[in-house]
Structures are given as structure tokens and as C-alpha cells.
N, C-alpha and C. Protein backbone atom coordinates (compact mmCIF):
# COMPACT_ATOMS: atom_id res chain seq x y z
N UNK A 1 -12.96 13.97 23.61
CA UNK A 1 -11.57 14.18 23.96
C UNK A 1 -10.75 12.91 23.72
N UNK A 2 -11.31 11.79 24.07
CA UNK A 2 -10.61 10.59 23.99
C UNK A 2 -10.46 10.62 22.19
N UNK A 3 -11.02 10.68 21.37
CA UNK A 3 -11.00 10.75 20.10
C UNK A 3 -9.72 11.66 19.41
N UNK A 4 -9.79 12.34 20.45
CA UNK A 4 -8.86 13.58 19.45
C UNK A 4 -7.19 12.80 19.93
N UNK A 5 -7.18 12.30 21.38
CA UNK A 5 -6.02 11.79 22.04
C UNK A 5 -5.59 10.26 20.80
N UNK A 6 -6.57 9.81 20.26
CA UNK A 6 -6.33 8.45 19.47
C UNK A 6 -5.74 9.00 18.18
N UNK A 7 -6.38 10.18 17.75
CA UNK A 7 -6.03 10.89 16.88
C UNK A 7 -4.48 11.45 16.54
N UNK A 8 -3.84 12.60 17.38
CA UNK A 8 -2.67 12.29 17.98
C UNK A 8 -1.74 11.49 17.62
N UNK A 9 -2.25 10.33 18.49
CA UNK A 9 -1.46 9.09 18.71
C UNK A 9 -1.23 8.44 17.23
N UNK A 10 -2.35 8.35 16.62
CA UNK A 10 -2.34 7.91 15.15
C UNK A 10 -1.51 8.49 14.44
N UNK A 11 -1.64 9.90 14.58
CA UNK A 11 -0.62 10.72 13.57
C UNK A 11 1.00 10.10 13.97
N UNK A 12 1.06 10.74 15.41
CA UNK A 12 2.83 10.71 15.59
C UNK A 12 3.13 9.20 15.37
N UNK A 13 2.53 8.03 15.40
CA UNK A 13 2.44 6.45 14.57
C UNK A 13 3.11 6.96 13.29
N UNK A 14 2.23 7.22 12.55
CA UNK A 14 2.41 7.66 11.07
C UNK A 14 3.66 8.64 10.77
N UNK A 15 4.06 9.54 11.38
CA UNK A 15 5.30 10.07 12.08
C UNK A 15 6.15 9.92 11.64
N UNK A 16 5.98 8.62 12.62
CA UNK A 16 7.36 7.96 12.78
C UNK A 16 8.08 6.91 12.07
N UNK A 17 6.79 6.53 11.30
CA UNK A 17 6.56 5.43 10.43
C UNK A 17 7.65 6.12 8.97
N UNK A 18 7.16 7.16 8.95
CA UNK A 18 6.75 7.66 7.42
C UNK A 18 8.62 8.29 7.90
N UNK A 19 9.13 8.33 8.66
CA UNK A 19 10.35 8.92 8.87
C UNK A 19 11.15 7.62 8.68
N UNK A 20 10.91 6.43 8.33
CA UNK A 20 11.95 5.05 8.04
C UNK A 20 11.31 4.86 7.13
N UNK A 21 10.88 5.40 6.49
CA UNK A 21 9.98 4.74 4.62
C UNK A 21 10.91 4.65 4.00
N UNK A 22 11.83 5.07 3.64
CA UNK A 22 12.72 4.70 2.52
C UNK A 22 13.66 3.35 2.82
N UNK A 23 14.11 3.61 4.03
CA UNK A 23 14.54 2.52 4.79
C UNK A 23 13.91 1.09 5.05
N UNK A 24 12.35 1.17 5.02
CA UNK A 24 11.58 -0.38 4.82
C UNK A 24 11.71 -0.49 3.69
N UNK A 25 10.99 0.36 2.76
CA UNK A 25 11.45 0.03 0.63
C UNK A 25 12.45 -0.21 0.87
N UNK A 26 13.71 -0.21 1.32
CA UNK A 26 14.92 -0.98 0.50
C UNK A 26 15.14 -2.30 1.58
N UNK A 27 14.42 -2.48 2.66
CA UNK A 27 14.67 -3.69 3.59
C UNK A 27 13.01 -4.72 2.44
N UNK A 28 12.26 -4.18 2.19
CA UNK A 28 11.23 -5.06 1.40
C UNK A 28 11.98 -5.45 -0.29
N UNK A 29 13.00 -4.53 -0.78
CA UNK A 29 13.48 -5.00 -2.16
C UNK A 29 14.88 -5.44 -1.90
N UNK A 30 15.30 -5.19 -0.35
CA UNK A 30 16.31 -6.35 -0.35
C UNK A 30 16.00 -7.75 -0.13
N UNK A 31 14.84 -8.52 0.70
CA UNK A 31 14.48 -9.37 1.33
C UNK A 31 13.93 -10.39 -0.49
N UNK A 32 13.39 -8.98 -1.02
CA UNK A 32 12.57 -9.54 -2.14
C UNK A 32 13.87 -10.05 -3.50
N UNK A 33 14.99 -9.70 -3.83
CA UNK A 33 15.46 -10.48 -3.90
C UNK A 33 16.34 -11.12 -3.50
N UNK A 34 16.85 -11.30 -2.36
CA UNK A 34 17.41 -12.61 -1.40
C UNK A 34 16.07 -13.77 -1.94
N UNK A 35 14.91 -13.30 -1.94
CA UNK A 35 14.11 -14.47 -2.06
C UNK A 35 14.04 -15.27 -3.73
N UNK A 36 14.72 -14.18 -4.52
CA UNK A 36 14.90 -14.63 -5.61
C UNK A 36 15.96 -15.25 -6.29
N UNK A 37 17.19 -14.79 -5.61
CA UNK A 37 18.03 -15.34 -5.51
C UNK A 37 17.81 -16.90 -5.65
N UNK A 38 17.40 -17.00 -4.30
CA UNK A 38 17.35 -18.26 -3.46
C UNK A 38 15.92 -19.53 -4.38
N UNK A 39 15.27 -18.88 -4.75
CA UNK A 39 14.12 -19.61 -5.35
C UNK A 39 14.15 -19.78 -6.84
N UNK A 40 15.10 -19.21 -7.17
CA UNK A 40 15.57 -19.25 -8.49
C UNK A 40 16.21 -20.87 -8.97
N UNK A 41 17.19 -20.94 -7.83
CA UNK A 41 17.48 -22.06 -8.18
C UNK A 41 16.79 -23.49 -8.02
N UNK A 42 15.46 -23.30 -7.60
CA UNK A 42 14.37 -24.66 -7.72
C UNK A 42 13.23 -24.41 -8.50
N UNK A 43 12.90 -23.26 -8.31
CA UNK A 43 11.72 -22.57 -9.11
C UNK A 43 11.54 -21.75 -9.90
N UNK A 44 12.23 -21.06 -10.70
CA UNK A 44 12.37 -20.04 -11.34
C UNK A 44 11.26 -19.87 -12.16
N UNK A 45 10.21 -20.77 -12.60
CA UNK A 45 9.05 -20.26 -13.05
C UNK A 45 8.04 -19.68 -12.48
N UNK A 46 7.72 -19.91 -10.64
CA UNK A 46 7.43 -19.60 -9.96
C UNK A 46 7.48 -18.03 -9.97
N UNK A 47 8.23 -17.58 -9.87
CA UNK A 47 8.58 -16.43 -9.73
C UNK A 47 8.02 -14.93 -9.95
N UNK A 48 7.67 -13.59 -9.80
CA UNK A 48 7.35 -12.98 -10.09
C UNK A 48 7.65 -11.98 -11.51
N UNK A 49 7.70 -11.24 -12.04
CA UNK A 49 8.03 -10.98 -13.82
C UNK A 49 9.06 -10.07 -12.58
N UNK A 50 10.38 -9.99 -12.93
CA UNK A 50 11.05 -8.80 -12.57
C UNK A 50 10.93 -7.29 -12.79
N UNK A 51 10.24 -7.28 -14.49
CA UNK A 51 10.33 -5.95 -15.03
C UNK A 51 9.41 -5.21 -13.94
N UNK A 52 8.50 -5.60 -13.25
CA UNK A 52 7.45 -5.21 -12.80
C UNK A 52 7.84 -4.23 -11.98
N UNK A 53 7.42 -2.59 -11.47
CA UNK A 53 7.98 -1.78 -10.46
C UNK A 53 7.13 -2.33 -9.41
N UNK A 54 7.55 -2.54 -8.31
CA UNK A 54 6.74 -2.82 -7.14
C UNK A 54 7.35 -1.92 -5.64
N UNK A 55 6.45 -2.07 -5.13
CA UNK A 55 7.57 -1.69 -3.63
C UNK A 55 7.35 -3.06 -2.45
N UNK A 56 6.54 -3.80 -3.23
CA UNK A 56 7.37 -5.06 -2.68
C UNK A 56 6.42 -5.18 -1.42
N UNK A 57 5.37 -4.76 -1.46
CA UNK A 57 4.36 -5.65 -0.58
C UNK A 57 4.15 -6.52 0.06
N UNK A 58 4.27 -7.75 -1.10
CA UNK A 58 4.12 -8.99 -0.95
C UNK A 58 5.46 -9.40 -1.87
N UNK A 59 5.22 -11.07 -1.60
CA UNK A 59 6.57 -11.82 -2.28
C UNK A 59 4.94 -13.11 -3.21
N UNK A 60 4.87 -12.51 -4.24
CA UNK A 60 4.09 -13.87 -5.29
C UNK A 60 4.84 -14.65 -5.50
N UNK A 61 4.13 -15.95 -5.44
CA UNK A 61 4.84 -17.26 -6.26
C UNK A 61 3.65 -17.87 -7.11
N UNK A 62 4.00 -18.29 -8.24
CA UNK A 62 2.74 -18.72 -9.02
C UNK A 62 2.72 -19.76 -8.92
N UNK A 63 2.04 -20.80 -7.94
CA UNK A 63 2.53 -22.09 -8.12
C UNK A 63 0.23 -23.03 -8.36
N UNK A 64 0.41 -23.92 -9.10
CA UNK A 64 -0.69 -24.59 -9.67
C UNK A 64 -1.51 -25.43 -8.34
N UNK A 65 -2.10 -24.95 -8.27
CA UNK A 65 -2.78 -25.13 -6.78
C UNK A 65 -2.84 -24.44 -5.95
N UNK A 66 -2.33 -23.41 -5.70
CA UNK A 66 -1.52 -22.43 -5.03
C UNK A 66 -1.38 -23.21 -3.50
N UNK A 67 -2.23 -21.97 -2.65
CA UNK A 67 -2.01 -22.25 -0.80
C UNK A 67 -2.42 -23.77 -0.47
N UNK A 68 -3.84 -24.04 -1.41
CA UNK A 68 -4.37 -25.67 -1.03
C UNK A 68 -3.31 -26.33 -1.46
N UNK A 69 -2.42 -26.37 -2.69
CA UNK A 69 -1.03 -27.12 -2.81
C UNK A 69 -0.23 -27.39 -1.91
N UNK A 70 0.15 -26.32 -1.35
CA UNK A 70 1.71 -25.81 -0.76
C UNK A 70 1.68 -25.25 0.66
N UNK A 71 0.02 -24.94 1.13
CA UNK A 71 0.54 -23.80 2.48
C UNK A 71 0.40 -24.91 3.50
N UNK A 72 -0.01 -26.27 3.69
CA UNK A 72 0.24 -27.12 4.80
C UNK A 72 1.89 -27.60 5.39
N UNK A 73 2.70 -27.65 3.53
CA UNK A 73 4.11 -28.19 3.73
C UNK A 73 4.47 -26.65 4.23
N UNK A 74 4.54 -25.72 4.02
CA UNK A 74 5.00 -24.32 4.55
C UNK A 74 5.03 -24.94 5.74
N UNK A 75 3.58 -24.80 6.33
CA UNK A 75 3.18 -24.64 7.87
C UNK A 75 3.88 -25.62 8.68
N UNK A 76 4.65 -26.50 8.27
CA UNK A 76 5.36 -28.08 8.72
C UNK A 76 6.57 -27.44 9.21
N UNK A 77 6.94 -26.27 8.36
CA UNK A 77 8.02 -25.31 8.27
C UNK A 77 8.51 -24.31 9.50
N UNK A 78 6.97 -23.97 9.73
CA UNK A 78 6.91 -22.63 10.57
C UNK A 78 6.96 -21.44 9.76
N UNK A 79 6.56 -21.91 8.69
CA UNK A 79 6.00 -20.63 7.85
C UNK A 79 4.56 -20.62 7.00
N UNK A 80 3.69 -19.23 7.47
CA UNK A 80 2.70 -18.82 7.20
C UNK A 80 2.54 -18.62 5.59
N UNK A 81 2.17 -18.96 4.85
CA UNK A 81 1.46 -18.32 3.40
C UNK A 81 0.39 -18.14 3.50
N UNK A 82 0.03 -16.65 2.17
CA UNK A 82 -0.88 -17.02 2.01
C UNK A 82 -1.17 -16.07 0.56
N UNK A 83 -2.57 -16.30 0.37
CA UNK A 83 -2.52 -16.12 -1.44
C UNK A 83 -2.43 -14.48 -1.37
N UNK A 84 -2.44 -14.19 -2.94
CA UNK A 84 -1.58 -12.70 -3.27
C UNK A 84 -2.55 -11.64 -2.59
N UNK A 85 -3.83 -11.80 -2.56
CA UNK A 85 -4.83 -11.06 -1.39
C UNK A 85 -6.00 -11.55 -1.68
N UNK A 86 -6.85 -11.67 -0.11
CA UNK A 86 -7.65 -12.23 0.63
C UNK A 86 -8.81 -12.23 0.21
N UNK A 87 -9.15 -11.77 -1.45
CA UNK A 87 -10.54 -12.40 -1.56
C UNK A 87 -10.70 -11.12 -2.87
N UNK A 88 -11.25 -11.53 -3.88
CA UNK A 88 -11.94 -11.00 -4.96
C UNK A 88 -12.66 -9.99 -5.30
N UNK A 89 -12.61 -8.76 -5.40
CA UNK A 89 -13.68 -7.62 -5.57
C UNK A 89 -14.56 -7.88 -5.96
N UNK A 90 -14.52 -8.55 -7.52
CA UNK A 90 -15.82 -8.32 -7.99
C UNK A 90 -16.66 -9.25 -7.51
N UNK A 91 -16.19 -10.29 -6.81
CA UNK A 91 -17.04 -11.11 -5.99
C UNK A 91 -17.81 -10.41 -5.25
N UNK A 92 -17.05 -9.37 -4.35
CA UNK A 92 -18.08 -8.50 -3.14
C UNK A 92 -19.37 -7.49 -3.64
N UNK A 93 -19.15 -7.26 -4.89
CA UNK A 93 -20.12 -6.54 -5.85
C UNK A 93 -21.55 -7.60 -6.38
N UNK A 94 -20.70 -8.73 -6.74
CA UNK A 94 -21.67 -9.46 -7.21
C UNK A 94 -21.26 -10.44 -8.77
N UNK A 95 -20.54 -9.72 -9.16
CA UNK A 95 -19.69 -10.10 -10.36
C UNK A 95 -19.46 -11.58 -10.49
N UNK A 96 -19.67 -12.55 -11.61
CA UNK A 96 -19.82 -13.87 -12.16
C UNK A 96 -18.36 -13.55 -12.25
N UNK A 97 -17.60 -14.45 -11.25
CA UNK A 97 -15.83 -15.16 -11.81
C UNK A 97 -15.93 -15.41 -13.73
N UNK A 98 -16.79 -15.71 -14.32
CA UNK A 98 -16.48 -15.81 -16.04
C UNK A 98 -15.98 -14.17 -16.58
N UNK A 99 -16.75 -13.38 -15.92
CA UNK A 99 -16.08 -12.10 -16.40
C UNK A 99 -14.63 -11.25 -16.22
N UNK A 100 -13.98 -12.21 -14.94
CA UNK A 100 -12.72 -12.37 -14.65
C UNK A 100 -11.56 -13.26 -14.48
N UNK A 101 -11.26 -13.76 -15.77
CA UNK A 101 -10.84 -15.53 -15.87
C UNK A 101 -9.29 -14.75 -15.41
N UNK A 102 -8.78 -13.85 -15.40
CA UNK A 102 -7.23 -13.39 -15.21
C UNK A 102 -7.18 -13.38 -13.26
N UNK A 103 -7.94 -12.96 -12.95
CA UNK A 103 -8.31 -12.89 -11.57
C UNK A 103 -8.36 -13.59 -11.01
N UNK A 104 -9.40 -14.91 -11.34
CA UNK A 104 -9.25 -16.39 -10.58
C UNK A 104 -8.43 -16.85 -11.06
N UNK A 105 -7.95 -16.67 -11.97
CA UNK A 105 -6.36 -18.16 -12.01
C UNK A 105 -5.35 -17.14 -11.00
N UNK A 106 -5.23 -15.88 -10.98
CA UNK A 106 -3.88 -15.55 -10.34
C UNK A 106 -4.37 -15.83 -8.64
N UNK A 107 -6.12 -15.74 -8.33
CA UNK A 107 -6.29 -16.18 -7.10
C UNK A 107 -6.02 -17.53 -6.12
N UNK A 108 -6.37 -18.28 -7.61
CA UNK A 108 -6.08 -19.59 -7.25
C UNK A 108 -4.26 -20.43 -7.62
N UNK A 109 -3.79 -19.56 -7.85
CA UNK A 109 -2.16 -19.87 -8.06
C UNK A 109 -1.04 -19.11 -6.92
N UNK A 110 -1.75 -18.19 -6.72
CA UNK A 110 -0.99 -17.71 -5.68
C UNK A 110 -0.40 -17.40 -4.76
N UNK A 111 0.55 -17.87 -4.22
CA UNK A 111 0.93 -17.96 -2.76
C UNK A 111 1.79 -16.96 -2.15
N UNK A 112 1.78 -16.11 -1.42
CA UNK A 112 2.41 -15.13 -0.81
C UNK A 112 2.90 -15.22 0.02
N UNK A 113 4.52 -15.46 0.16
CA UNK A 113 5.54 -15.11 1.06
C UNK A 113 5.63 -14.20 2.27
N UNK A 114 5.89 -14.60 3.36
CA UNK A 114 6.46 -13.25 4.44
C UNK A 114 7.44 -12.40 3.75
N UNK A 115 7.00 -10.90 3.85
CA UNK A 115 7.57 -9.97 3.40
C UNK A 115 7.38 -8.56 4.12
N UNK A 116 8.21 -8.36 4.81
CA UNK A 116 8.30 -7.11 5.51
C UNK A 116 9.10 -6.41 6.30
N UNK A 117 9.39 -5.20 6.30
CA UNK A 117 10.32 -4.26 6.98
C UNK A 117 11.22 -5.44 8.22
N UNK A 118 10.22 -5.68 9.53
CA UNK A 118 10.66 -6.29 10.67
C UNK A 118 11.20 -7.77 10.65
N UNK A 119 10.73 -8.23 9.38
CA UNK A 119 11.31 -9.35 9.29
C UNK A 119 12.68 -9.87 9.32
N UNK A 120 12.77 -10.44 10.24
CA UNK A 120 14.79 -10.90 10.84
C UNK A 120 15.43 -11.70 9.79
N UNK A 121 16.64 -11.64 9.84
CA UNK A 121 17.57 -12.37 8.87
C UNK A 121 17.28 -13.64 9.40
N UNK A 122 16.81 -13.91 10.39
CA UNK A 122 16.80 -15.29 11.21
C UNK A 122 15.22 -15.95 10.24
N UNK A 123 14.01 -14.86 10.95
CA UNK A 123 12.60 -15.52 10.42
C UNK A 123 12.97 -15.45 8.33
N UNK A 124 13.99 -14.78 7.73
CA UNK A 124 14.00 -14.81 6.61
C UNK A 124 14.33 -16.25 5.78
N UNK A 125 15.78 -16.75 6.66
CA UNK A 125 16.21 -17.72 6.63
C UNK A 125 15.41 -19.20 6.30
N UNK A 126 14.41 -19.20 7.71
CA UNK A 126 13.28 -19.74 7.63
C UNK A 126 12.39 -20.03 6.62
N UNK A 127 11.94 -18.46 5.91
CA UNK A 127 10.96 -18.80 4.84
C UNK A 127 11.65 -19.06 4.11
N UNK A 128 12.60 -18.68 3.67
CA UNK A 128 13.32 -18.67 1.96
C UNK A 128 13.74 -20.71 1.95
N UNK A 129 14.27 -21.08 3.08
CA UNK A 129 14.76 -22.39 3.26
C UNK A 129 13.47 -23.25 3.21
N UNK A 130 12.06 -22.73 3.97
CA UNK A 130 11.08 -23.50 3.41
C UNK A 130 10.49 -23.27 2.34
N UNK A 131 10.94 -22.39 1.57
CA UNK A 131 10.16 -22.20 -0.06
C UNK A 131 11.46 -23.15 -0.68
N UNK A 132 12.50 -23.09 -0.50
CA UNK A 132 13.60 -24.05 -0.94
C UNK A 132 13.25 -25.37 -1.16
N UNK A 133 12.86 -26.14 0.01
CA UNK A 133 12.48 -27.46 0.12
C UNK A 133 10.68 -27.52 -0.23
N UNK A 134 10.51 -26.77 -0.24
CA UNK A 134 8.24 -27.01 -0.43
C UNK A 134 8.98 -27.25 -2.36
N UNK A 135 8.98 -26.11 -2.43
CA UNK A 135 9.19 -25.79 -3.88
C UNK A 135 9.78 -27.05 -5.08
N UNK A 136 11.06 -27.30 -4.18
CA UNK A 136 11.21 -28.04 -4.97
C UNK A 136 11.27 -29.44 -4.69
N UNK A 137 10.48 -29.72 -3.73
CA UNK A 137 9.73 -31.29 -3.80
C UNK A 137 8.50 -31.28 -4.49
N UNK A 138 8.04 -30.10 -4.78
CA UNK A 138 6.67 -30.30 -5.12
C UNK A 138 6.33 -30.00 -6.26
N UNK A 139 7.29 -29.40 -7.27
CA UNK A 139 7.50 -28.82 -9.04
C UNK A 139 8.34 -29.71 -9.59
């Protein structure tokens, strides 16, 4: 019984969730470029390819070192990075990194921005102003 009650609960979550979806996609591709905007003018190589369709997940920055570069001056900030995601497939299989040279360089370049629905104009401010100053003291 307790199972079916979590169950439930999970759904009307999902609900309610799925009833502001269009509304987070355009709060994640507004945030995403405010951040481009703003990073454009220190980093613009950094940057993600625009053509790309996304719904904006994450915020990539390609920067040469990536998080070991850059995510301590973030953190000085009060802002969290971290790389484009948390660890390698074919690693978990077993797979030799030589058979995926596109994979480890984008693992090891990548740093990922706060990006999301709840995120305040206030905590936005924050990151975009510390990718402002990391960025371009450090390119």
C-alpha cells in the first residue's frame, strides 16, 4: 500500500511538473541566452555552437582545463560548476578512452553553468557576473 501511495504522489509530481513544461523551456532558453549575451563579450569562443537545437539542460563552456581550471575561481564566487556530465559511458563498460578521443577532450574542457527553471534573476546575476570575471581573467 505504501508503494502504490509513493506512486500517486510521483505521478501528480509529474502532473504538475509536466503542466509548466513549456514555461521552464522558455525560462532555460531565456537564461541560456542572457548567458550568452553576457559571455560573449569576454569569451565568445567559449561558447556553445548556437545552430545546435537544445532545450537547454545545461549551459557548456569549452574552456582548456575545464572545472580543474576554472571551478575553484567560480567557487570564490558562490558559484557551483561543473563539467557537461558526470562521468564517461564507455568508461562504465570498460572501453579504452583511445577509442573516444571526441569524448575526453569535451570531458575534460567542459564546464557547466547553473541552468534551470527556479533559478532567480538574483542567483542568475551571480553566475553570469562570475563567468564574467573567471572568464575573462583567465582566457
Amino acid at each position: 500500500q505504501a508503494g502504490t501511495y509513493c506512486h500517486a504522489l510521483a505521478a501528480a509530481l509529474g502532473l504538475s511538473q509536466l503542466a509548466r513544461y513549456r514555461e521552464a523551456l522558455q525560462r532555460r532558453a531565456d537564461l541560456a541566452a542572457a548567458y550568452r549575451r553576457r559571455i560573449r563579450k569576454v569569451a565568445a569562443d567559449c561558447l556553445p555552437d548556437e545552430a545546435l537545437r537544445t532545450m537547454h539542460f545545461r549551459f557548456p563552456l569549452s574552456i582548456e582545463g575545464g572545472v580543474e581550471r576554472v571551478g575553484e575561481a567560480f567557487l570564490k564566487r558562490g558559484v557551483i560548476v561543473r563539467r557537461g556530465v558526470d562521468a564517461l559511458l564507455h568508461r562504465a563498460i570498460g572501453h579504452p578512452d583511445t577509442r573516444f578521443p571526441c569524448s575526453i577532450k569535451h570531458f575534460e574542457t567542459s564546464v557547466s553553468l547553473p541552468l534551470y527553471p527556479a533559478l532567480t534573476d538574483e542567483e542568475f546575476e551571480r553566475c553570469a557576473g562570475a563567468a564574467e570575471a573567471v572568464l575573462g581573467a583567465a582566457l
